[in-house]
N, C-alpha and C. Protein backbone atom coordinates (compact mmCIF):
# COMPACT_ATOMS: atom_id res chain seq x y z
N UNK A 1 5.61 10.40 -3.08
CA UNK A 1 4.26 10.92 -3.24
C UNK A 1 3.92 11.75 -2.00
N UNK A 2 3.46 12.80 -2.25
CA UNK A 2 2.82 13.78 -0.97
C UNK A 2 1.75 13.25 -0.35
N UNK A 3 1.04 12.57 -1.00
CA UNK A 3 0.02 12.27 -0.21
C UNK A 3 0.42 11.07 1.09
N UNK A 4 1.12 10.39 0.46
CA UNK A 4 1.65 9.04 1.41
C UNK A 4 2.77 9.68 2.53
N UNK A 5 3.61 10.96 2.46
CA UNK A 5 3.97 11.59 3.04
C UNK A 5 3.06 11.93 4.20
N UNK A 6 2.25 12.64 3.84
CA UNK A 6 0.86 13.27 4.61
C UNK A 6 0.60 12.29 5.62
N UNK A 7 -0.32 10.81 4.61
CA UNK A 7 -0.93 9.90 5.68
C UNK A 7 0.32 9.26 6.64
N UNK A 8 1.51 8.96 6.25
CA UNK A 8 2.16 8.48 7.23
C UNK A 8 2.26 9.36 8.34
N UNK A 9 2.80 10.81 8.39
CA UNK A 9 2.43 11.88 9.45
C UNK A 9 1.48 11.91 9.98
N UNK A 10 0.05 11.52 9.69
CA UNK A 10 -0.34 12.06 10.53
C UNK A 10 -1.21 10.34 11.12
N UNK A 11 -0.45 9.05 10.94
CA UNK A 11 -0.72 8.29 11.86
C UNK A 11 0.10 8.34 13.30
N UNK A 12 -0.85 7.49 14.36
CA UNK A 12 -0.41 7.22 15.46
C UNK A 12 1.09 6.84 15.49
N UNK A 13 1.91 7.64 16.43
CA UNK A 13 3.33 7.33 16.88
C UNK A 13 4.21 5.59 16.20
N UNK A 14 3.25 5.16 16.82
CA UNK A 14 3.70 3.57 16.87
C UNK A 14 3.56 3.02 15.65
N UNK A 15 2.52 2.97 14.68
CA UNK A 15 2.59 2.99 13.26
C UNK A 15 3.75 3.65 12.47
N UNK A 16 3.68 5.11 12.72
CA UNK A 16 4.24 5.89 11.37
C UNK A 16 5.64 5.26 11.60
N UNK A 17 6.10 4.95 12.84
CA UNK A 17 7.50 4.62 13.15
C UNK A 17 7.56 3.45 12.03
N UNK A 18 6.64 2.59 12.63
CA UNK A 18 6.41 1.12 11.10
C UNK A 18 6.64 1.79 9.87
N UNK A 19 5.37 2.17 9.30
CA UNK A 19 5.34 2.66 7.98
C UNK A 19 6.51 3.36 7.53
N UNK A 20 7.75 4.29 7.65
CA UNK A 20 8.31 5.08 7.65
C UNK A 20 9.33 4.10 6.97
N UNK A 21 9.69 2.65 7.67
CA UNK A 21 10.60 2.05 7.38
C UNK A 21 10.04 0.56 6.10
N UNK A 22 8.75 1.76 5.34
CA UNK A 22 8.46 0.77 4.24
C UNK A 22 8.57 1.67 3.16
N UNK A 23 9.36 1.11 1.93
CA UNK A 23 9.62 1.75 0.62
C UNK A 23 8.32 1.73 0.23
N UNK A 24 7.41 3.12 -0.84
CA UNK A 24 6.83 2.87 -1.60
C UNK A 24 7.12 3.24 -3.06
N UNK A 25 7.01 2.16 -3.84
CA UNK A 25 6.94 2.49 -5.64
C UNK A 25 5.93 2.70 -5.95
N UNK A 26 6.25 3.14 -7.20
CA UNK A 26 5.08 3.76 -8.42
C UNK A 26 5.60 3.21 -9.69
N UNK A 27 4.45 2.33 -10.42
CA UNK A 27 4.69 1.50 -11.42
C UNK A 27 3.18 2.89 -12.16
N UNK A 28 3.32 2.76 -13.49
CA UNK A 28 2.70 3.55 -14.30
C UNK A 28 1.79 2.45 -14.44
N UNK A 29 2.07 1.45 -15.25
CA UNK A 29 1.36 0.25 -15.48
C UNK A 29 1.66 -0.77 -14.91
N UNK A 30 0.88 -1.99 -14.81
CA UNK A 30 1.42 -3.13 -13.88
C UNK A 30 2.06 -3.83 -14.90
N UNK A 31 3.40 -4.16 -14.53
CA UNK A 31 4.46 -5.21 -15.13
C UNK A 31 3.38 -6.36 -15.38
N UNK A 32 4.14 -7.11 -16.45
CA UNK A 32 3.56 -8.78 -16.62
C UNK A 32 3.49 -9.55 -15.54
N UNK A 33 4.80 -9.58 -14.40
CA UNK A 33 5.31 -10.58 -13.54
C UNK A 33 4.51 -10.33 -12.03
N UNK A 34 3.46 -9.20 -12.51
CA UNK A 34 2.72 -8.89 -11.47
C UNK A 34 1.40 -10.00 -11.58
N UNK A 35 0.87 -9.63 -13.22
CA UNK A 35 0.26 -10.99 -13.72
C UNK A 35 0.62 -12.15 -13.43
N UNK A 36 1.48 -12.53 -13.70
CA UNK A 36 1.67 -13.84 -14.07
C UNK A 36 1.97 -14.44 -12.17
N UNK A 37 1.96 -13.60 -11.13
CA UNK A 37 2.11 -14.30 -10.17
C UNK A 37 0.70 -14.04 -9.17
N UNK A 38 -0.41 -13.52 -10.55
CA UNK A 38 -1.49 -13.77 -9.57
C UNK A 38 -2.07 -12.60 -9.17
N UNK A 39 -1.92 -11.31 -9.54
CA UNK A 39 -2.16 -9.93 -8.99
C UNK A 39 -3.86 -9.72 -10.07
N UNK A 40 -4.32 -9.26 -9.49
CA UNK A 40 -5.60 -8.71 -10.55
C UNK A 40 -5.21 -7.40 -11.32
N UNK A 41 -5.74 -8.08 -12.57
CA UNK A 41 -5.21 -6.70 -13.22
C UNK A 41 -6.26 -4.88 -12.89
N UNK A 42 -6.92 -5.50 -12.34
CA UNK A 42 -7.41 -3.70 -11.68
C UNK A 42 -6.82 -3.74 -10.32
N UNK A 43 -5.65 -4.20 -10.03
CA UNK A 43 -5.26 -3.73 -8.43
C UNK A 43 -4.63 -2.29 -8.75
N UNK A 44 -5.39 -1.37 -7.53
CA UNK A 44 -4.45 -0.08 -7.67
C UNK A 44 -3.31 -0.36 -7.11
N UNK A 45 -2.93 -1.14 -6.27
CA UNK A 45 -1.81 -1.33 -4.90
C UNK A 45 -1.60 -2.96 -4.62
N UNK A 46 -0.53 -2.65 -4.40
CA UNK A 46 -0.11 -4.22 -3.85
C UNK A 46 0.78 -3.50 -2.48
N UNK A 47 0.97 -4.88 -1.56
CA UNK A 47 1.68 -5.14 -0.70
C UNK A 47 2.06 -6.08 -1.05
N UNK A 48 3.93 -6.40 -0.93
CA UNK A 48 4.71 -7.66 -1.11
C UNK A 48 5.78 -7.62 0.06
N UNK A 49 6.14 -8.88 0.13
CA UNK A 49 6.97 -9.24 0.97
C UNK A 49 6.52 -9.46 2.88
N UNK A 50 7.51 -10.02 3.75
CA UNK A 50 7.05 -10.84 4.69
C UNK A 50 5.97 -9.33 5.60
N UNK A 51 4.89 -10.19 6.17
CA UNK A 51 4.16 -8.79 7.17
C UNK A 51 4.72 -9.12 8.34
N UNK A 52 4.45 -8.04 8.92
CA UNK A 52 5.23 -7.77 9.98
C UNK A 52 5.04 -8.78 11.45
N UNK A 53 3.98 -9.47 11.17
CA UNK A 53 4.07 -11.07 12.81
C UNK A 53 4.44 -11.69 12.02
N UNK A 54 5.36 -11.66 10.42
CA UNK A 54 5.85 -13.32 9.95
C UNK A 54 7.01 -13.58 10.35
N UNK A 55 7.53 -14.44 10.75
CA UNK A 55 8.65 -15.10 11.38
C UNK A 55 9.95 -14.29 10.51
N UNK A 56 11.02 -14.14 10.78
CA UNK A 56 12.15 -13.63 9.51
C UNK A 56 12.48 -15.21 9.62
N UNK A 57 12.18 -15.21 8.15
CA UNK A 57 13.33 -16.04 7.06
C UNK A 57 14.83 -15.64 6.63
N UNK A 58 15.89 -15.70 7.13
CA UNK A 58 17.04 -15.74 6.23
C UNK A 58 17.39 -15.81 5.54
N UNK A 59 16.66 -16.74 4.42
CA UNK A 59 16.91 -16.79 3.00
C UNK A 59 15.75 -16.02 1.79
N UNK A 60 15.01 -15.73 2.67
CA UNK A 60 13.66 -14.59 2.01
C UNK A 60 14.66 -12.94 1.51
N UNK A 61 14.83 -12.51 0.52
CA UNK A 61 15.34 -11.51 -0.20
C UNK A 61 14.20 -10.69 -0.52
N UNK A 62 13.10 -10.59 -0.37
CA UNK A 62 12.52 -9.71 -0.20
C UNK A 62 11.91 -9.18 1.21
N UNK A 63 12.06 -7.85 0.59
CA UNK A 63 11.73 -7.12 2.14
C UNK A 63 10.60 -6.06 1.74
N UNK A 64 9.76 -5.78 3.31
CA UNK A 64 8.31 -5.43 2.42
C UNK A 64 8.37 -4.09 1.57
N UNK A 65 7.38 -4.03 0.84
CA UNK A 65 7.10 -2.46 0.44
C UNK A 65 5.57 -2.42 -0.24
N UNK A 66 5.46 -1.22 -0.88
CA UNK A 66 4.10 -0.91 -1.36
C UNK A 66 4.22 -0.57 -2.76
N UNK A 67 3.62 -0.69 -3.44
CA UNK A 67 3.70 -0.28 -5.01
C UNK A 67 2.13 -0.02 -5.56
N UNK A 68 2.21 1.02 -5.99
CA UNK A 68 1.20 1.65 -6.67
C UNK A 68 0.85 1.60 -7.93
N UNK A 69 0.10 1.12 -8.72
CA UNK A 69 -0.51 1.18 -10.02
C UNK A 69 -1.02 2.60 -10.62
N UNK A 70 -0.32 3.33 -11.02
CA UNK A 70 -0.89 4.95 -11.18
C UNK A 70 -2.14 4.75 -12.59
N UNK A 71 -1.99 4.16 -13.14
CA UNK A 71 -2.66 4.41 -14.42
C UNK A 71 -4.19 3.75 -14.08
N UNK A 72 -4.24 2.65 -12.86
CA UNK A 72 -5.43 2.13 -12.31
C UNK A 72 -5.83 2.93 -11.91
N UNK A 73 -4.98 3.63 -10.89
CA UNK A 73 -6.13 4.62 -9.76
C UNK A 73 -6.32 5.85 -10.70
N UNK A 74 -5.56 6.25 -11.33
CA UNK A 74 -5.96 7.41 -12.24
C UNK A 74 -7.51 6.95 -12.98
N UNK A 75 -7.42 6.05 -13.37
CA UNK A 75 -8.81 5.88 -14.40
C UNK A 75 -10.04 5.34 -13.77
N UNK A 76 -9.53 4.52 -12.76
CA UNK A 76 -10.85 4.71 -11.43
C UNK A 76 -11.08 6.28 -10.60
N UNK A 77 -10.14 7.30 -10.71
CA UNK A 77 -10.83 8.33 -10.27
C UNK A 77 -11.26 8.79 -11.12
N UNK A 78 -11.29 8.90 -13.13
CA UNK A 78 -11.73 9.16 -13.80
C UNK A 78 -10.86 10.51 -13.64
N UNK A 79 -9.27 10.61 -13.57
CA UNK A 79 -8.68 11.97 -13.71
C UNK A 79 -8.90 13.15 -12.87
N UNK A 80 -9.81 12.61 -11.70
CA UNK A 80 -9.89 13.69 -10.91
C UNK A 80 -9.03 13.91 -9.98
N UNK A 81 -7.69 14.73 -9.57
CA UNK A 81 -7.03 14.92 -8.73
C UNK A 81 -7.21 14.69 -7.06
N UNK A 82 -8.48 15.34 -7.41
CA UNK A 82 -9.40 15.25 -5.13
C UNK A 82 -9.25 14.15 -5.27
N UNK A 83 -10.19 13.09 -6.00
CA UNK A 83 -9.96 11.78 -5.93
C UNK A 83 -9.16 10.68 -5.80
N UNK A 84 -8.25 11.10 -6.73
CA UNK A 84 -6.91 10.63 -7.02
C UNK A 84 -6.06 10.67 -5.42
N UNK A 85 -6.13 11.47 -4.78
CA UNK A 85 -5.29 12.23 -3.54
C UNK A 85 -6.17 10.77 -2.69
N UNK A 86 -7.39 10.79 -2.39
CA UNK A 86 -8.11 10.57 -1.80
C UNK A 86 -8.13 8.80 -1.66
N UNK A 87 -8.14 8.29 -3.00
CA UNK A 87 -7.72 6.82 -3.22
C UNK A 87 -6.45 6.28 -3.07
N UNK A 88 -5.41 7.20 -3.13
CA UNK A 88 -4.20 6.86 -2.93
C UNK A 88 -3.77 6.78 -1.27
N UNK A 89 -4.56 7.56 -0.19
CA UNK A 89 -4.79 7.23 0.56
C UNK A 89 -5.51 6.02 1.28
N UNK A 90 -6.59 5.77 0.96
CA UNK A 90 -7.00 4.66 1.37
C UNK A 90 -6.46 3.37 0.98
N UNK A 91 -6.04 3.44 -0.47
CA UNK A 91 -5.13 2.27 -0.84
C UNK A 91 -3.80 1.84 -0.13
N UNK A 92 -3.04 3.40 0.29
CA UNK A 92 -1.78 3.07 1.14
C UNK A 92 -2.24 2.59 2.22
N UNK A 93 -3.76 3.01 3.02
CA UNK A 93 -3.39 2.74 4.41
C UNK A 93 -4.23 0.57 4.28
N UNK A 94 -5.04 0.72 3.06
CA UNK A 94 -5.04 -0.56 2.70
C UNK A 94 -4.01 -1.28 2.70
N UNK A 95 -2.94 -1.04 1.54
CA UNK A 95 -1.89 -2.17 1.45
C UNK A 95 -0.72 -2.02 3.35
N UNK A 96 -0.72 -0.82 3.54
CA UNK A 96 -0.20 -0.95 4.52
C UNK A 96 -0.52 -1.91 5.60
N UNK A 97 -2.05 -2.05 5.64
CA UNK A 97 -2.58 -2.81 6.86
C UNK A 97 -2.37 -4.37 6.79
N UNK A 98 -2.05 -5.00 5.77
CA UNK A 98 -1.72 -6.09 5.01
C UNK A 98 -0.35 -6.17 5.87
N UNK A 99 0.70 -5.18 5.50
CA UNK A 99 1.57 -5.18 6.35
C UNK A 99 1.38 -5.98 8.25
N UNK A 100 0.58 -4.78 8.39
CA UNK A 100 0.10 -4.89 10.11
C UNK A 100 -0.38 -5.92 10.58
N UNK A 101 -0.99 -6.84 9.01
CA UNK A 101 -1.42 -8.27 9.13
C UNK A 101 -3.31 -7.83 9.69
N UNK A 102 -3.72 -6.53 9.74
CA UNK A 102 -5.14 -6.13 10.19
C UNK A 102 -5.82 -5.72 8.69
N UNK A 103 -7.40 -6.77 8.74
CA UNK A 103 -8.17 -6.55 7.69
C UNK A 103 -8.71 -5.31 7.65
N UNK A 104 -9.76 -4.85 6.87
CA UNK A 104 -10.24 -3.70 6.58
C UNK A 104 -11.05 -3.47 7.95
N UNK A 105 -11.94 -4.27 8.95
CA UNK A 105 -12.35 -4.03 9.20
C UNK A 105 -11.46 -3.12 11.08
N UNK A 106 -10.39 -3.99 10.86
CA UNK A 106 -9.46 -3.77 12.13
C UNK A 106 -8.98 -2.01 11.31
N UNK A 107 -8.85 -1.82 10.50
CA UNK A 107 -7.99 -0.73 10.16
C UNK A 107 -9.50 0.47 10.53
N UNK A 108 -10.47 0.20 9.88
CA UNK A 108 -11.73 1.05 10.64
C UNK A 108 -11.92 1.30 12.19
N UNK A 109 -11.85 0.40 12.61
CA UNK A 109 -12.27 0.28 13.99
C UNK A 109 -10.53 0.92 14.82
N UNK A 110 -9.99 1.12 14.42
CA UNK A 110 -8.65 1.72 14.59
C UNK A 110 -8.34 2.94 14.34
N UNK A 111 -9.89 3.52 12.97
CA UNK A 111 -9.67 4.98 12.60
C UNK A 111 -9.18 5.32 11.70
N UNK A 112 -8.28 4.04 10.76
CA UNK A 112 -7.38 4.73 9.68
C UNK A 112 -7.95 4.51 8.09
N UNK A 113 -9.63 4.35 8.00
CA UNK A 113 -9.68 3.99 6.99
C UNK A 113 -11.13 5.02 7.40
């Protein structure tokens, strides 16, 4: 996605280095197994797997990334592209911060939201 291209460039050094080394997907619709382990079904975005102060596990097989719900954020922007651009941003630097283990309000006070 260009836009997640974009926001990773143009964070601070020490981040984008982070972010850079996180996969993001694009799911059209959210799978069942997204349900069934607890996800709300209007999430535009998830973050999965360990954040970055969690201890490494050895036997943990997942490793983090981001995944996008396109058909959510599409119909919460109501099809508007600006918008669309615009939510997909704040959602990455949302699920990203999950990563960083910093709430919404640390990611403001930091500038990236």
């Amino acid at each position: 996605m260009n836009v997640v291209r974009r926001v990773i460039s143009e964070l601070p050094p020490d981040l984008r280095e982070l972010a850079e080394r996180i996969p993001v997907f694009c799911e059209w619709e959210m799978a069942d197994h997204w349900l069934e382990e607890g996800v709300a079904d209007d999430s535009m975005g998830l973050f999965s797997g360990p954040a970055l102060d969690e201890p490494t596990d050895l036997d943990c097989l997942e490793s983090p990334r981001i995944t996008f719900f396109l058909a959510e954020l599409w119909d919460y922007c109501e099809e508007d592209p600006v918008t669309f651009d615009e939510e997909v941003r704040i959602t990455y630097v949302h699920e990203f911060g999950h990563y960083l283990g910093l709430d919404e309000d640390e990611l403001e006070a930091r500038g990236l939201l």
